[in-house]
N, C-alpha and C. Protein backbone atom coordinates (compact mmCIF):
# COMPACT_ATOMS: atom_id res chain seq x y z
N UNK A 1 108.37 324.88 -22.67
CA UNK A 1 108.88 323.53 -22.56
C UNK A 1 110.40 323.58 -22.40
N UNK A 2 110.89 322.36 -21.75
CA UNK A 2 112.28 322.57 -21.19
C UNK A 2 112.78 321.19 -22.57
N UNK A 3 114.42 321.59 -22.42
CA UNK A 3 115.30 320.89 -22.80
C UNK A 3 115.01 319.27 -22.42
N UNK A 4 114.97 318.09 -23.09
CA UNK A 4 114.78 316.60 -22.55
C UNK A 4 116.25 316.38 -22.94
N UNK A 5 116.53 315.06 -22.24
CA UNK A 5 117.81 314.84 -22.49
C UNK A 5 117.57 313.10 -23.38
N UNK A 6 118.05 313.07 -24.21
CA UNK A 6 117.63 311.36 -24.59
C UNK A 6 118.25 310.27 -24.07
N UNK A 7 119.21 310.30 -22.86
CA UNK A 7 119.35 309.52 -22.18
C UNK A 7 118.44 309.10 -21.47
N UNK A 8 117.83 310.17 -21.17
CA UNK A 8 116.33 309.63 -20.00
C UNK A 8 117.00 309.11 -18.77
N UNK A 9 117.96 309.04 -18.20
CA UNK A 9 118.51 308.90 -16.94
C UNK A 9 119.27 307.22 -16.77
N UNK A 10 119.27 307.04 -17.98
CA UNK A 10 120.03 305.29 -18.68
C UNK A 10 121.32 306.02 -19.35
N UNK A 11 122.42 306.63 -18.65
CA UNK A 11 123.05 306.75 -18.87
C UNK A 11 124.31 306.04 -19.11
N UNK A 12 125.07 306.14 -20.68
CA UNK A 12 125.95 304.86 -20.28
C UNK A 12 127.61 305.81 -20.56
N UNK A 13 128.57 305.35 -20.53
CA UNK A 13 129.94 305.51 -20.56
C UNK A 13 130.38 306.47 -21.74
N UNK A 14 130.33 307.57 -22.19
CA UNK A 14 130.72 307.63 -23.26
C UNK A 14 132.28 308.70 -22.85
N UNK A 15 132.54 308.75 -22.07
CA UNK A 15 134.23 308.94 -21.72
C UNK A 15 135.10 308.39 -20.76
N UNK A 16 136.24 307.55 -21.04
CA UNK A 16 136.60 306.95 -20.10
C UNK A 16 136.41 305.71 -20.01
N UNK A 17 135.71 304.93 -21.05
CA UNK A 17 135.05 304.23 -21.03
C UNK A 17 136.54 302.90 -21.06
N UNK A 18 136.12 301.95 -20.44
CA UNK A 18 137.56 300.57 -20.55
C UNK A 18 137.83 300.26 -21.77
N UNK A 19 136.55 299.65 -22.52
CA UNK A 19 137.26 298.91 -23.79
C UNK A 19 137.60 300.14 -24.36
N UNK A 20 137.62 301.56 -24.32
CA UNK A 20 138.36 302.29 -25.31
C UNK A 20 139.95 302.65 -25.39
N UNK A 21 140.65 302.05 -26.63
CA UNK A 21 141.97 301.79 -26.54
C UNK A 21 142.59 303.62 -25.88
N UNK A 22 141.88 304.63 -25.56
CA UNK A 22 142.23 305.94 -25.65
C UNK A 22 142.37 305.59 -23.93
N UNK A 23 141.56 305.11 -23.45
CA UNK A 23 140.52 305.60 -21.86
C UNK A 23 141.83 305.00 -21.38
N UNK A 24 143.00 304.61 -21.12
CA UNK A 24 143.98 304.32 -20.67
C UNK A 24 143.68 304.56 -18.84
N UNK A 25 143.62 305.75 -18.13
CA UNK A 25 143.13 306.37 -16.61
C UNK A 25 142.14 307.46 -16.86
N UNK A 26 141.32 307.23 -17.44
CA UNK A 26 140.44 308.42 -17.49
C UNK A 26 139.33 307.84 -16.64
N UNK A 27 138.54 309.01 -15.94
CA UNK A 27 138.04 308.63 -14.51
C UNK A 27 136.42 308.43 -16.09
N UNK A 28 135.95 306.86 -15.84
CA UNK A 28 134.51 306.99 -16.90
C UNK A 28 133.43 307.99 -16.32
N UNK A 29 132.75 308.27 -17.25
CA UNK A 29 131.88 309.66 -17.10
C UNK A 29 131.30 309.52 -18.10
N UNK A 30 129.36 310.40 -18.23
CA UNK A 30 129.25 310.39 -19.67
C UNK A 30 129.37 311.52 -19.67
N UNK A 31 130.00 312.13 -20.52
CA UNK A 31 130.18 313.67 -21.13
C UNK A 31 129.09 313.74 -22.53
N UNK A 32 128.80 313.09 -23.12
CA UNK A 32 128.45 313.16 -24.05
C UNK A 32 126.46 312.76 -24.26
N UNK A 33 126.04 314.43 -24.80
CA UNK A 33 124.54 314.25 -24.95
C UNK A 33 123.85 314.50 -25.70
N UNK A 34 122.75 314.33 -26.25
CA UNK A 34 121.95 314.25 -26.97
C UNK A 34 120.80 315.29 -26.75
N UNK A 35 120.42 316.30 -26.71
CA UNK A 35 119.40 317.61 -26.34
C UNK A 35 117.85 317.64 -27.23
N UNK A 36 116.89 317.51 -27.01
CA UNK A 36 115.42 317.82 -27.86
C UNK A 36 114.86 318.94 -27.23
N UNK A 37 114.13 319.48 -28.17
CA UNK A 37 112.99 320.17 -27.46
C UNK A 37 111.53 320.43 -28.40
N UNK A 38 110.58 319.73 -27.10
CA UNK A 38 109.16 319.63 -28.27
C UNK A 38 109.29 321.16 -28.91
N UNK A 39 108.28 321.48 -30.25
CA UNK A 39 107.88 322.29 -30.43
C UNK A 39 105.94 322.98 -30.04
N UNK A 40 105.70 323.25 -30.24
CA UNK A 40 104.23 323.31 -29.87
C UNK A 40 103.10 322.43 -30.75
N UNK A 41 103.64 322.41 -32.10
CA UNK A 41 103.04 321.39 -33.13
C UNK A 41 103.70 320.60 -33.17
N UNK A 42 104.98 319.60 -32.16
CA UNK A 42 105.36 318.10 -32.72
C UNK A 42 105.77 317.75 -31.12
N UNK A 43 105.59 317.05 -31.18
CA UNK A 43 105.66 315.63 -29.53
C UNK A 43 106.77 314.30 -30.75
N UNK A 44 107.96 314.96 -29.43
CA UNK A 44 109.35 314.02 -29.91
C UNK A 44 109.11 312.67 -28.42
N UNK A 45 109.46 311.60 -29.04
CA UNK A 45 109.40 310.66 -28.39
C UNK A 45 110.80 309.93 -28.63
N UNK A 46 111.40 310.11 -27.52
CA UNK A 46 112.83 308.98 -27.74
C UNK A 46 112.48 307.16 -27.62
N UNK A 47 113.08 307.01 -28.94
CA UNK A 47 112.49 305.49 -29.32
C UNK A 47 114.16 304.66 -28.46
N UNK A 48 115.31 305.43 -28.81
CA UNK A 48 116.39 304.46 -28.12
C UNK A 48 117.71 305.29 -28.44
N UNK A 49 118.39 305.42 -27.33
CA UNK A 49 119.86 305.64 -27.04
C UNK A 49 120.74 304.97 -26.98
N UNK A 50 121.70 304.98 -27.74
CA UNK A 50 122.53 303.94 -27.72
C UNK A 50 123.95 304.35 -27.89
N UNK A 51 125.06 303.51 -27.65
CA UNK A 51 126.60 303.68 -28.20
C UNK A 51 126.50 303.05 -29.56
N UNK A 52 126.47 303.37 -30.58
CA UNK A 52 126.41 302.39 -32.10
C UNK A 52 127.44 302.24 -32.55
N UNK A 53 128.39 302.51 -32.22
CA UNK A 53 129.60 301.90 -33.03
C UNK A 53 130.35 300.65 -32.03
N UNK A 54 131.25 299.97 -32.89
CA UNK A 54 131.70 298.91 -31.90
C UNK A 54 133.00 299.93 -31.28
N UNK A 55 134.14 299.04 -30.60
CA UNK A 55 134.88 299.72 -29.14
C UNK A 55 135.92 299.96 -30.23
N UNK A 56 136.23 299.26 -30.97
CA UNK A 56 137.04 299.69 -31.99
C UNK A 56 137.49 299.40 -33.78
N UNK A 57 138.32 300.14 -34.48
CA UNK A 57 138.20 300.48 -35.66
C UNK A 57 138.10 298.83 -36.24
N UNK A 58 137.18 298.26 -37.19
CA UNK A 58 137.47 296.99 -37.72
C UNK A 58 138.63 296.49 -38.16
N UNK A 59 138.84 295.37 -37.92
CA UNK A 59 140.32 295.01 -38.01
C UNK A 59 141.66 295.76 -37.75
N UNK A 60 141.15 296.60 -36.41
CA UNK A 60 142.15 297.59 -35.66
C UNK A 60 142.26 297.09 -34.56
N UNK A 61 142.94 297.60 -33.83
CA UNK A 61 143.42 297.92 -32.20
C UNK A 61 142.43 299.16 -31.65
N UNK A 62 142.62 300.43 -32.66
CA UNK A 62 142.30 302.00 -32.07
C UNK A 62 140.92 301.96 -31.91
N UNK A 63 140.42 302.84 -31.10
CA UNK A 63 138.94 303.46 -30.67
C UNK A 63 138.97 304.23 -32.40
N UNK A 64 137.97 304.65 -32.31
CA UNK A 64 137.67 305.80 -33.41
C UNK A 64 138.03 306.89 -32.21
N UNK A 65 137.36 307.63 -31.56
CA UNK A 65 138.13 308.76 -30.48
C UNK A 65 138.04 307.95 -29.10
N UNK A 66 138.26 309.62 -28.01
CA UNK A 66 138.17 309.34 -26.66
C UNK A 66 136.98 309.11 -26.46
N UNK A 67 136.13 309.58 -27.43
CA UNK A 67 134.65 309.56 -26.79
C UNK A 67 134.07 308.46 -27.34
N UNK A 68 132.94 307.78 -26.70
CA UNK A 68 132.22 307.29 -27.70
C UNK A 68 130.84 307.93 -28.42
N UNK A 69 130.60 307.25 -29.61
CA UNK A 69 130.03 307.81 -30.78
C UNK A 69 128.23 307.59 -29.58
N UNK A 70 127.22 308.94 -29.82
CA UNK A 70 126.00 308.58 -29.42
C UNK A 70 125.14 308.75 -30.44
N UNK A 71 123.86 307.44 -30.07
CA UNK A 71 122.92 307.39 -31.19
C UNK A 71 121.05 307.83 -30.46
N UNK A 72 120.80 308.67 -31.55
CA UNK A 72 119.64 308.76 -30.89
C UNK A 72 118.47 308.31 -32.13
N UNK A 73 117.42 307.40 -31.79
CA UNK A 73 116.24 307.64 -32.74
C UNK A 73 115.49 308.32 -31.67
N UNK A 74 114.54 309.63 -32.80
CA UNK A 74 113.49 310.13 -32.44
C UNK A 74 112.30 309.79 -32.85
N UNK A 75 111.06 309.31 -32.35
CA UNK A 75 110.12 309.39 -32.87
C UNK A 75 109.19 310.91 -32.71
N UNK A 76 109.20 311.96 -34.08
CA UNK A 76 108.55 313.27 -34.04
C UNK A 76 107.05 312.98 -34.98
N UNK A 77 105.74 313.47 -34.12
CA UNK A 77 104.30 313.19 -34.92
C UNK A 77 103.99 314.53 -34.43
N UNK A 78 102.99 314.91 -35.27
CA UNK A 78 102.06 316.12 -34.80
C UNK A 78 101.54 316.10 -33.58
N UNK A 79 101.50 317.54 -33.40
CA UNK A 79 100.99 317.15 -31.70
C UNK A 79 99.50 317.32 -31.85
N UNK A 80 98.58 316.78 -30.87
CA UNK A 80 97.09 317.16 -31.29
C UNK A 80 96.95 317.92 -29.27
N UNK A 81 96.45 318.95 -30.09
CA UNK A 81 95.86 320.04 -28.51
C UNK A 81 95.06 319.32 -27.92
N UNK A 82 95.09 319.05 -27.11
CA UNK A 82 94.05 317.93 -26.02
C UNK A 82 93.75 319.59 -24.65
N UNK A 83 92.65 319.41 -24.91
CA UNK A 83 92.31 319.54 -23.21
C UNK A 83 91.83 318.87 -21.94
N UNK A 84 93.10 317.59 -22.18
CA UNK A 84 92.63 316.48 -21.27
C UNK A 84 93.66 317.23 -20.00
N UNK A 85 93.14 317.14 -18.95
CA UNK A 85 93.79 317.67 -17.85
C UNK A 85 94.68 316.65 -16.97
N UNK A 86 94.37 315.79 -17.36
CA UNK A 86 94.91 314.81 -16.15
C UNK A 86 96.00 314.20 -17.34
N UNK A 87 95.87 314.39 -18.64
CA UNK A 87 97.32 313.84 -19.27
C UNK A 87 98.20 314.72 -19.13
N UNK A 88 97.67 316.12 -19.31
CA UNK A 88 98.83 317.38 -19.54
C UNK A 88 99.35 317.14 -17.92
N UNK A 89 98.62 316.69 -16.51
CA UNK A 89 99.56 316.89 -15.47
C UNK A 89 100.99 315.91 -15.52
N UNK A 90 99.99 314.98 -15.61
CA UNK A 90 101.19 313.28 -15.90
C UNK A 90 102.23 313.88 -16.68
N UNK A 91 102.50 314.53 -18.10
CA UNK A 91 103.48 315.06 -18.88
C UNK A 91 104.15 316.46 -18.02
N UNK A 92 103.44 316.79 -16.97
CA UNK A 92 104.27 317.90 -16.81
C UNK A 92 105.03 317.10 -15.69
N UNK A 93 104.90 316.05 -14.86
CA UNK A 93 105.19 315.55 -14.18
C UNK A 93 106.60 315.01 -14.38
N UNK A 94 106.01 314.17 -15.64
CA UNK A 94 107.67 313.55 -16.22
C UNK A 94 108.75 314.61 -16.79
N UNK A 95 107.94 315.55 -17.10
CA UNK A 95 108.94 316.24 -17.98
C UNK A 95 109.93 317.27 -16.04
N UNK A 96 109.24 317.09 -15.15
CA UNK A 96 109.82 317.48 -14.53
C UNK A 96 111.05 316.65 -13.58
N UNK A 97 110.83 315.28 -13.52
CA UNK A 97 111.94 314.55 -13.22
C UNK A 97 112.69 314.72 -13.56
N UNK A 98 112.66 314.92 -15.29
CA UNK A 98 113.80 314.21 -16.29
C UNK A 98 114.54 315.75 -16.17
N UNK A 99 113.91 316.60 -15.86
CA UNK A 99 114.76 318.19 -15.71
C UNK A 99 115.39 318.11 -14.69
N UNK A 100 114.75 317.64 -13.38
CA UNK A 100 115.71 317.38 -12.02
C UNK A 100 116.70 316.51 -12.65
N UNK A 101 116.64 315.89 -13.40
CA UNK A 101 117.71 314.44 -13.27
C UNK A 101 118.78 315.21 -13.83
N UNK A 102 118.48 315.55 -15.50
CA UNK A 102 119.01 316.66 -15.90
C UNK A 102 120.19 317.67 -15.79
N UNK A 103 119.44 318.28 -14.55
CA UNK A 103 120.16 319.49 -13.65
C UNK A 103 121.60 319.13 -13.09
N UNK A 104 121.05 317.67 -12.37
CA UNK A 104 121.84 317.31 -11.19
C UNK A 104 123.42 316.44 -12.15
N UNK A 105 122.77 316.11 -13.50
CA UNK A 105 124.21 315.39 -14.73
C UNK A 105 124.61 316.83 -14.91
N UNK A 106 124.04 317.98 -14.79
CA UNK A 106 125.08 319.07 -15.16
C UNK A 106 125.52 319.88 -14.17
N UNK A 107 125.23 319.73 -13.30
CA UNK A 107 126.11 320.31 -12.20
C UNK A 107 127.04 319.42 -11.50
N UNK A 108 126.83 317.98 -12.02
CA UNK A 108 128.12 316.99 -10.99
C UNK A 108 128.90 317.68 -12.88
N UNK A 109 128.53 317.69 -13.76
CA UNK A 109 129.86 317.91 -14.71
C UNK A 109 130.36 318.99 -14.42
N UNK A 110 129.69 320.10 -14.11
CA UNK A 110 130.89 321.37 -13.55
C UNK A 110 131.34 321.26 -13.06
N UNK A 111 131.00 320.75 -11.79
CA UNK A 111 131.91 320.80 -10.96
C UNK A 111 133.10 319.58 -10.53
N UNK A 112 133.31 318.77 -11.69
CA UNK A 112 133.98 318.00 -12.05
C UNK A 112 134.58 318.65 -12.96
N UNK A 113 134.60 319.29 -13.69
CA UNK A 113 135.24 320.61 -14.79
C UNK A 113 136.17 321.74 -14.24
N UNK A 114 135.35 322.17 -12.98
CA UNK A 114 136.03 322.83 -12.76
C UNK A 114 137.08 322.15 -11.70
N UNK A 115 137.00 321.14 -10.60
CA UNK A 115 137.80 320.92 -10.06
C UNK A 115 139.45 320.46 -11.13
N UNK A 116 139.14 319.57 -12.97
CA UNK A 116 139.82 319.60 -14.13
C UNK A 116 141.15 321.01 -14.35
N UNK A 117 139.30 322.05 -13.99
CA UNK A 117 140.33 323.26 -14.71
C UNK A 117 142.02 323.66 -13.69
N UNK A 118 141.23 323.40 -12.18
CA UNK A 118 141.90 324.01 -11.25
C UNK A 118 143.83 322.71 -11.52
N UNK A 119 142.80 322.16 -11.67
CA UNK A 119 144.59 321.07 -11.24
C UNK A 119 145.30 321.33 -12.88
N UNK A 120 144.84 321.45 -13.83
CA UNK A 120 145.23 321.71 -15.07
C UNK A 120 146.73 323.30 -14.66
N UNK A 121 145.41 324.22 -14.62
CA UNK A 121 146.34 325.34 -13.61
C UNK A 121 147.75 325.10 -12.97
N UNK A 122 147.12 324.54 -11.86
CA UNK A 122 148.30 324.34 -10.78
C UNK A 122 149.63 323.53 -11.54
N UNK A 123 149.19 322.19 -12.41
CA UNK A 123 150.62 321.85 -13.02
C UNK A 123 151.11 323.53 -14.09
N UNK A 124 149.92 323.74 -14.64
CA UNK A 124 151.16 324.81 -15.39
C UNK A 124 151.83 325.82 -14.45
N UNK A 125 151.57 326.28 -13.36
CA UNK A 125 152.16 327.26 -12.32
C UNK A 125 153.21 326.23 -11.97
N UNK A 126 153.48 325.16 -11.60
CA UNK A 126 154.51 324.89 -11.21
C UNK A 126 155.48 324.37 -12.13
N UNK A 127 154.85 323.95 -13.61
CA UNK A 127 156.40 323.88 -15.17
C UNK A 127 156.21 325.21 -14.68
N UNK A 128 156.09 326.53 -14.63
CA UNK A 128 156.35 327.57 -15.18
C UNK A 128 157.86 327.84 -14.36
N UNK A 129 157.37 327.12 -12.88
CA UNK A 129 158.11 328.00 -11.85
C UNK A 129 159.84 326.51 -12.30
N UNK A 130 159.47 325.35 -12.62
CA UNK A 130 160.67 324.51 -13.00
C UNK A 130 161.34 325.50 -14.20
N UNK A 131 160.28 325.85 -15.12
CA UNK A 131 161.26 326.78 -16.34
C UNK A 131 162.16 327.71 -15.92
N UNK A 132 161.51 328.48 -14.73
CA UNK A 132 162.41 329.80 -14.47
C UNK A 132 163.64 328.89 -14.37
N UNK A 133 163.49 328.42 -12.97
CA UNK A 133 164.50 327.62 -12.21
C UNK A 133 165.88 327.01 -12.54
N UNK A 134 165.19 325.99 -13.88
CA UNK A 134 166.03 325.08 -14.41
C UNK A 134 166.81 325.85 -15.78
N UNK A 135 167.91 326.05 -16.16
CA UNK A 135 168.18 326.53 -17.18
C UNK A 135 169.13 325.17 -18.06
N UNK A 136 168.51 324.11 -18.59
CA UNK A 136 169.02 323.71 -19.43
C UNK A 136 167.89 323.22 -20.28
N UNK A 137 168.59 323.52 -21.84
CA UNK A 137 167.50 323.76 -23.03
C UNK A 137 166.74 322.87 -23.36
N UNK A 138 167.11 321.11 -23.21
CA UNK A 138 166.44 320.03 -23.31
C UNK A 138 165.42 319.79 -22.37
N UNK A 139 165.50 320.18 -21.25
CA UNK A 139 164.51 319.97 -20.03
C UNK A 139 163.48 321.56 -20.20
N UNK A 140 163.86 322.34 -20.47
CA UNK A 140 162.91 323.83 -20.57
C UNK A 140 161.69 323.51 -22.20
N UNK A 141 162.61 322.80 -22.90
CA UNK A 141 161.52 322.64 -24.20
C UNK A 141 160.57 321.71 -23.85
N UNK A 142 160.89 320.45 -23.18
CA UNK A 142 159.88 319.28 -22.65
C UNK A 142 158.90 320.14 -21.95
N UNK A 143 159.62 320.77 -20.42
CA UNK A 143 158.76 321.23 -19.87
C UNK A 143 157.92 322.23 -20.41
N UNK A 144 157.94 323.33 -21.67
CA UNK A 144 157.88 324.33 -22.37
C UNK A 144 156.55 323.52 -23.11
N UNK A 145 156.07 322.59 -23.50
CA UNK A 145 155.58 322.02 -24.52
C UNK A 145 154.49 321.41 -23.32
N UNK A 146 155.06 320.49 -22.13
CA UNK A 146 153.66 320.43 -21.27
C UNK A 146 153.20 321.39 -20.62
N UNK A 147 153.84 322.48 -20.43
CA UNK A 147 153.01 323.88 -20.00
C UNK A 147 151.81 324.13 -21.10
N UNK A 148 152.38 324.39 -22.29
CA UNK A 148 151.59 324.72 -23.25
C UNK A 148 150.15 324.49 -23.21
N UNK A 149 150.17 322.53 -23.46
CA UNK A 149 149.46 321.36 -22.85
C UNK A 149 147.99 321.98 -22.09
N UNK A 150 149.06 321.71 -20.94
CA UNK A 150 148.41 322.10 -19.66
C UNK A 150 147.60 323.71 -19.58
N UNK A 151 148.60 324.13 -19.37
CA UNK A 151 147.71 325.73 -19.91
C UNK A 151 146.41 325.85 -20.84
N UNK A 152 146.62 325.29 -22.23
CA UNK A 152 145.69 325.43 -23.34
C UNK A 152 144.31 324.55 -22.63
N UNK A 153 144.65 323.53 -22.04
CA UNK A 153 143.46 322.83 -21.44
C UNK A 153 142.61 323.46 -20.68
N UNK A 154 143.45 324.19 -19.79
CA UNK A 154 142.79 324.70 -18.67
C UNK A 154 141.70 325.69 -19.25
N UNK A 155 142.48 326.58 -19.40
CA UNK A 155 142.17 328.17 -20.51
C UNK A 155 141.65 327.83 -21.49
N UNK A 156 141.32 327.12 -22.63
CA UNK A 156 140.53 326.58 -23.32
C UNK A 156 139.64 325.84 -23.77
N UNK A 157 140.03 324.61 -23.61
CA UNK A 157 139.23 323.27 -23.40
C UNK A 157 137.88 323.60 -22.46
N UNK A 158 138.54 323.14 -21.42
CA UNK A 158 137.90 322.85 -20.18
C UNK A 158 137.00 324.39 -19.81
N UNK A 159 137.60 325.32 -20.45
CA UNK A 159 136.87 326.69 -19.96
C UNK A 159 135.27 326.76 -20.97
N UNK A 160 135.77 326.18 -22.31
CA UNK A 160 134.71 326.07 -23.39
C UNK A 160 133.51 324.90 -22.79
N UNK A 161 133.92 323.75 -22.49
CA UNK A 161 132.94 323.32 -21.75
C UNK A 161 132.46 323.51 -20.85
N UNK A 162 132.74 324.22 -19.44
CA UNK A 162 132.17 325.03 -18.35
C UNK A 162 131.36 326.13 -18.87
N UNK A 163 131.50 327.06 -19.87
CA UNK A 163 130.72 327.78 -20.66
C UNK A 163 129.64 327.18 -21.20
N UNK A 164 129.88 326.20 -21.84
CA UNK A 164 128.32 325.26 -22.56
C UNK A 164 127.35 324.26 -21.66
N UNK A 165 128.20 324.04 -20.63
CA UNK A 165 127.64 323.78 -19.55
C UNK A 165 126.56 324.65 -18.81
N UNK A 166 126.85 326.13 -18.42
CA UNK A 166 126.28 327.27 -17.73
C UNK A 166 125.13 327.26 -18.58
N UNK A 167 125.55 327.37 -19.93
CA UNK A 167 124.55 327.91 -20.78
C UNK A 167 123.12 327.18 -21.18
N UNK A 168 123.77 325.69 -20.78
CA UNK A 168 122.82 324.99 -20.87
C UNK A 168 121.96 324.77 -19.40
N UNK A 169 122.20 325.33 -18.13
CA UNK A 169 121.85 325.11 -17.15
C UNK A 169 120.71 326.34 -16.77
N UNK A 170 121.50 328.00 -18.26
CA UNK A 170 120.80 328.67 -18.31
C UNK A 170 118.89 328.79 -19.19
N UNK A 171 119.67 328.00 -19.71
CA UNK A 171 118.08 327.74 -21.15
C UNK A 171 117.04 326.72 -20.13
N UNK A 172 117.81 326.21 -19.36
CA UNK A 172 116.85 325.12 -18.42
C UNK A 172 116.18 325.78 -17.33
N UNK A 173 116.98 326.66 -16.63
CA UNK A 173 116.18 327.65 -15.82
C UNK A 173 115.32 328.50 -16.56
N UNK A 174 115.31 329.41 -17.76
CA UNK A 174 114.52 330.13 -18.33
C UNK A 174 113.33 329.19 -18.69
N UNK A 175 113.39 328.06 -19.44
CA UNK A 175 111.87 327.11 -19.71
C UNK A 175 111.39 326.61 -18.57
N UNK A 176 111.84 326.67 -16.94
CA UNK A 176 110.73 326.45 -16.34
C UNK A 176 109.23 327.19 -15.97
């Protein structure tokens, strides 16, 4: 059995999103998911996905983060072995959409990640090349501090999610 996603393909905003006081130009996207996987004795049924928190802190201005918060109920019952043939096709059926659908939310995120990583890059190659250049100490620390920034994003951030990304694209190819 493969990975389900509990969006089920009702995907809503959870980065980037407008009312979030953070999302200022952030291109909306959902980054953010929710993963099941039956076991052989329990059949998980997603009862509802949701954003559950409101857009921001009560009697605030601020988001709680950039992201928004996701909610999942599961409904998990015993599974009973059927050798009904024509239900097990119908379930292999759906369970195979929701893997195409799946696939295709994690490969537009790589490669939305990686096009991230690449421009992340390119600003730090060019503070690097203003640092050489420029030698005065107030403008080398500014620029010194968004290199950092920039760099750590690229090389870190963004590299850690392209990694959990793969990995998850890997566990999805192995359960077919």
């Amino acid at each position: 059995s493969c990975l389900s996603d509990c969006w089920q393909g009702n995907y809503e905003i959870t980065f980037g999103n407008p009312t979030n006081s953070y999302a200022e130009k952030e291109e909306a996207e959902t980054l953010d998911y929710i993963f099941f996987k039956e076991g052989s004795k329990a059949q998980v049924t997603v009862q509802k996905t949701s954003l559950p928190l409101e857009h921001t802190i009560p009697r605030g201005t601020m988001s709680y983060s950039d992201h928004e918060a996701v909610e999942t109920e599961l409904l998990i019952e015993d599974k009973e072995i059927s050798s009904d043939y024509e239900s097990q096709k119908v379930w292999n059926k759906m369970s195979n959409e929701n893997t195409e659908a799946l696939t295709l939310a994690i490969k537009s995120d790589l490669y939305k990640t990686d096009g991230y990583q690449f421009e992340y890059l390119a600003i730090s190659f060019v503070i690097y090349v203003l640092i050489i250049f420029f030698q005065n100490w107030v403008l080398n620390s500014v620029l010194t501090v968004i290199f950092c920034f920039c760099f750590s994003m690229a090389t870190l951030t963004l590299q850690t999610r392209k990694v959990a990304l793969q990995n998850i694209m890997q566990q999805i190819e192995i359960d077919q």
